[in-house]
Protein backbone atom coordinates (compact mmCIF):
# COMPACT_ATOMS: atom_id res chain seq x y z
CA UNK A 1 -1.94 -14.58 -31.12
CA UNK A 2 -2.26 -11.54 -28.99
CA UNK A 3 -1.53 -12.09 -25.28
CA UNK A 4 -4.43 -11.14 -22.62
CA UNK A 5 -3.84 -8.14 -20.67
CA UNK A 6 -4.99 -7.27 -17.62
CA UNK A 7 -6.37 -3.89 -17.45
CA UNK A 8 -5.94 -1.88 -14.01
CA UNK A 9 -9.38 -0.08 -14.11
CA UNK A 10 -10.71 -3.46 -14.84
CA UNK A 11 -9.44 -4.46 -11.07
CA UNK A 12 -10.70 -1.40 -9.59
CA UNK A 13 -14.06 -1.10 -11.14
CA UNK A 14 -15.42 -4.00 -10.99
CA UNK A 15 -12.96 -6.78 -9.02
CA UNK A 16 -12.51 -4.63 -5.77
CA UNK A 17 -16.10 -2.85 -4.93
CA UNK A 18 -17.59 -6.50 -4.78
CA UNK A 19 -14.60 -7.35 -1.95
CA UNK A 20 -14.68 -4.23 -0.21
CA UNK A 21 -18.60 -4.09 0.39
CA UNK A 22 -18.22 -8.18 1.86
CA UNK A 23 -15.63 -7.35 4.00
CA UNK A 24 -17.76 -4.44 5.35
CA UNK A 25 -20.82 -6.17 5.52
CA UNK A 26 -19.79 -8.40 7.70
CA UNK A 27 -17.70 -6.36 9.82
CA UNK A 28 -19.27 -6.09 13.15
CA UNK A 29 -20.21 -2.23 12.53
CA UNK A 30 -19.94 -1.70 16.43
CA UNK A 31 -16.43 -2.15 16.85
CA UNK A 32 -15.05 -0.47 13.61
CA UNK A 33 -16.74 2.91 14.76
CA UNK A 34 -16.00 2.39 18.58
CA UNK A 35 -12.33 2.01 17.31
CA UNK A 36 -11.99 4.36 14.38
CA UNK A 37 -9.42 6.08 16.27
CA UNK A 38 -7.05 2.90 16.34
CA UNK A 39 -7.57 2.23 12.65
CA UNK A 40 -7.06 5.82 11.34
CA UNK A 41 -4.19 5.91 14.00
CA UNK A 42 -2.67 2.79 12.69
CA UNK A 43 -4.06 3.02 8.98
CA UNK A 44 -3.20 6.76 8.04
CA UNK A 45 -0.12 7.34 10.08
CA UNK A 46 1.32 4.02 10.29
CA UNK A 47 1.01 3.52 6.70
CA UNK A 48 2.46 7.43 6.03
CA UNK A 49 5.62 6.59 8.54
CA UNK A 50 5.57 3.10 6.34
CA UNK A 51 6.50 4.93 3.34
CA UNK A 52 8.68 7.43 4.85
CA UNK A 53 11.26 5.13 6.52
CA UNK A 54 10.62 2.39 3.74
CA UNK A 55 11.63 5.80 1.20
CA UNK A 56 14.88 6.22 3.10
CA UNK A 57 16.18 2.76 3.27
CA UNK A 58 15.82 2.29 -0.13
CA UNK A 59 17.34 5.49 -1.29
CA UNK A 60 19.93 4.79 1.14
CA UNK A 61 20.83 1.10 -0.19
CA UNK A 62 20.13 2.14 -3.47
CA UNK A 63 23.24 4.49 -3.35
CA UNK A 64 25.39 2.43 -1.14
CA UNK A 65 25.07 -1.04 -3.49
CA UNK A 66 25.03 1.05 -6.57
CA UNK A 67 27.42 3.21 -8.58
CA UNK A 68 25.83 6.35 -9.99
CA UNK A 69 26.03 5.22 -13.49
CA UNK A 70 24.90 1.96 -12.75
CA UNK A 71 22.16 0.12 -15.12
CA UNK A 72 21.05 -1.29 -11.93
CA UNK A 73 20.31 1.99 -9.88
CA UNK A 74 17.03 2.85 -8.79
CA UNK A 75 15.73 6.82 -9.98
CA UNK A 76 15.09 8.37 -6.75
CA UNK A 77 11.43 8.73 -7.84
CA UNK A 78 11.47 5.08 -8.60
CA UNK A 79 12.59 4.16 -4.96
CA UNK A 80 9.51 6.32 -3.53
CA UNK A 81 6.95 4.68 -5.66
CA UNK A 82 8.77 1.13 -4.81
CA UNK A 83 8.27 2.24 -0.59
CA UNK A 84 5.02 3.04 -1.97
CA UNK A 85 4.11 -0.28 -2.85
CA UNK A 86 5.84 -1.90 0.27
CA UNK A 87 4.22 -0.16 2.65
CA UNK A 88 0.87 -1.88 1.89
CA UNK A 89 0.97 -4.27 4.93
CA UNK A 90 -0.77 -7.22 4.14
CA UNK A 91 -3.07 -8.04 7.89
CA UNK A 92 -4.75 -11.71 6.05
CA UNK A 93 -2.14 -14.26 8.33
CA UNK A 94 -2.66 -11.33 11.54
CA UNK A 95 -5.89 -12.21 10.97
CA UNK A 96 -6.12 -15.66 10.45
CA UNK A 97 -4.84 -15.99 14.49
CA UNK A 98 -6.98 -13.53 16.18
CA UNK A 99 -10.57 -14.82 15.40
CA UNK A 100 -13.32 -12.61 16.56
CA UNK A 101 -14.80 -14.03 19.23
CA UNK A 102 -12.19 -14.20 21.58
CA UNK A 103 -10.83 -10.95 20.31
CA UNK A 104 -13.46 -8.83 19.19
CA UNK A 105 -11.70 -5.36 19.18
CA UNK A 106 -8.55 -6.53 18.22
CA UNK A 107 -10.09 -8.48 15.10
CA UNK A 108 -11.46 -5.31 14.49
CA UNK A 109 -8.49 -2.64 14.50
CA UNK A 110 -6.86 -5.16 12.58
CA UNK A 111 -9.44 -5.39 9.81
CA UNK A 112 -10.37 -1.66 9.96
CA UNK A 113 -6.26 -1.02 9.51
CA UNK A 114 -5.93 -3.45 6.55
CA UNK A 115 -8.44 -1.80 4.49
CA UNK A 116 -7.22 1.87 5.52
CA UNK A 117 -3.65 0.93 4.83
CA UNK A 118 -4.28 -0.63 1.91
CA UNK A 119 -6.34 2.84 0.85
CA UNK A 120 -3.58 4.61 1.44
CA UNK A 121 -1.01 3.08 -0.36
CA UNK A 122 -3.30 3.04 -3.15
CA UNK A 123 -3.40 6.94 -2.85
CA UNK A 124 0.75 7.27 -2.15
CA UNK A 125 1.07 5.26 -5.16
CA UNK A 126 -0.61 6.91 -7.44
CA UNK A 127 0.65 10.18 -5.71
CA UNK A 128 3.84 9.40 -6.80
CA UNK A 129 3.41 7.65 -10.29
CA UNK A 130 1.33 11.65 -10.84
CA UNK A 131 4.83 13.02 -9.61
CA UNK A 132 6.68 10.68 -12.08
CA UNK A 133 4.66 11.32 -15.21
CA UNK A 134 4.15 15.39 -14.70
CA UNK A 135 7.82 15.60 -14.92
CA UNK A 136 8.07 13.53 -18.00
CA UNK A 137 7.51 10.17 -17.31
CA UNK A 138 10.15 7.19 -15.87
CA UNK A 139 13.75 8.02 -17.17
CA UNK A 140 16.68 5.64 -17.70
CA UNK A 141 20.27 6.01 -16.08
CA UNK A 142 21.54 4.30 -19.34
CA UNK A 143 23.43 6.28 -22.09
């Protein structure tokens, strides 16, 4: 018996376009466009200065707790598409505190950021997994 795999297009064809267009039909149009400069602020750049610090701690731990022909060292491409993935920051428990009607504009640069970020570090991702597989796809420190 063959195992069921989950395909990745399958996620982004048809699970996430049905989430995205709820979350933005009820956003409170308003207050995402009177505070798209917080969101691309915090969305774009935050998420970009994410990945670049994320990127250098991990590089820099990689080489410190591992020897350079360890089995357990990280590829230096395979660090940035790890920072990649970390620098998705998740804004669901932010969120769950600051309801909307007490905090209308800060419910909203916090929603407007998580779907921005998250945007983002789809795009670095697959930025760097391009990166990875024009130069030959992942290698192994084995021999």
């Amino acid at each position: 018996m063959e195992a069921f795999q989950f395909k990745e297009s399958t996620f982004f064809v048809f699970i996430l376009p049905p989430i995205i267009f709820a979350a933005g039909y009820n956003l409170k149009k308003s207050n995402f466009v009177k505070n798209f400069g917080y969101i691309t602020l915090y969305g774009v750049i935050g998420t970009l200065i994410s990945f670049v610090v994320l990127s250098i701690l991990i590089v820099f731990w990689n080489d410190t707790l591992h020897e350079p022909k360890s089995s357990m060292r990280l590829m230096t491409k395979e660090c940035l598409l790890l920072a990649s993935v970390l620098c998705a920051t998740d804004t669901v428990a932010a969120l769950s505190i600051v309801k909307e009607k007490p905090f209308p504009t800060l419910n909203s640069i916090l929603f407007g950021e998580g779907v921005v970020n998250d945007a983002v570090a789809i795009l670095l991702f697959h930025a760097v997994e391009a990166m990875i597989l024009a130069e030959g796809g992942p290698k192994t420190n084995l021999k």
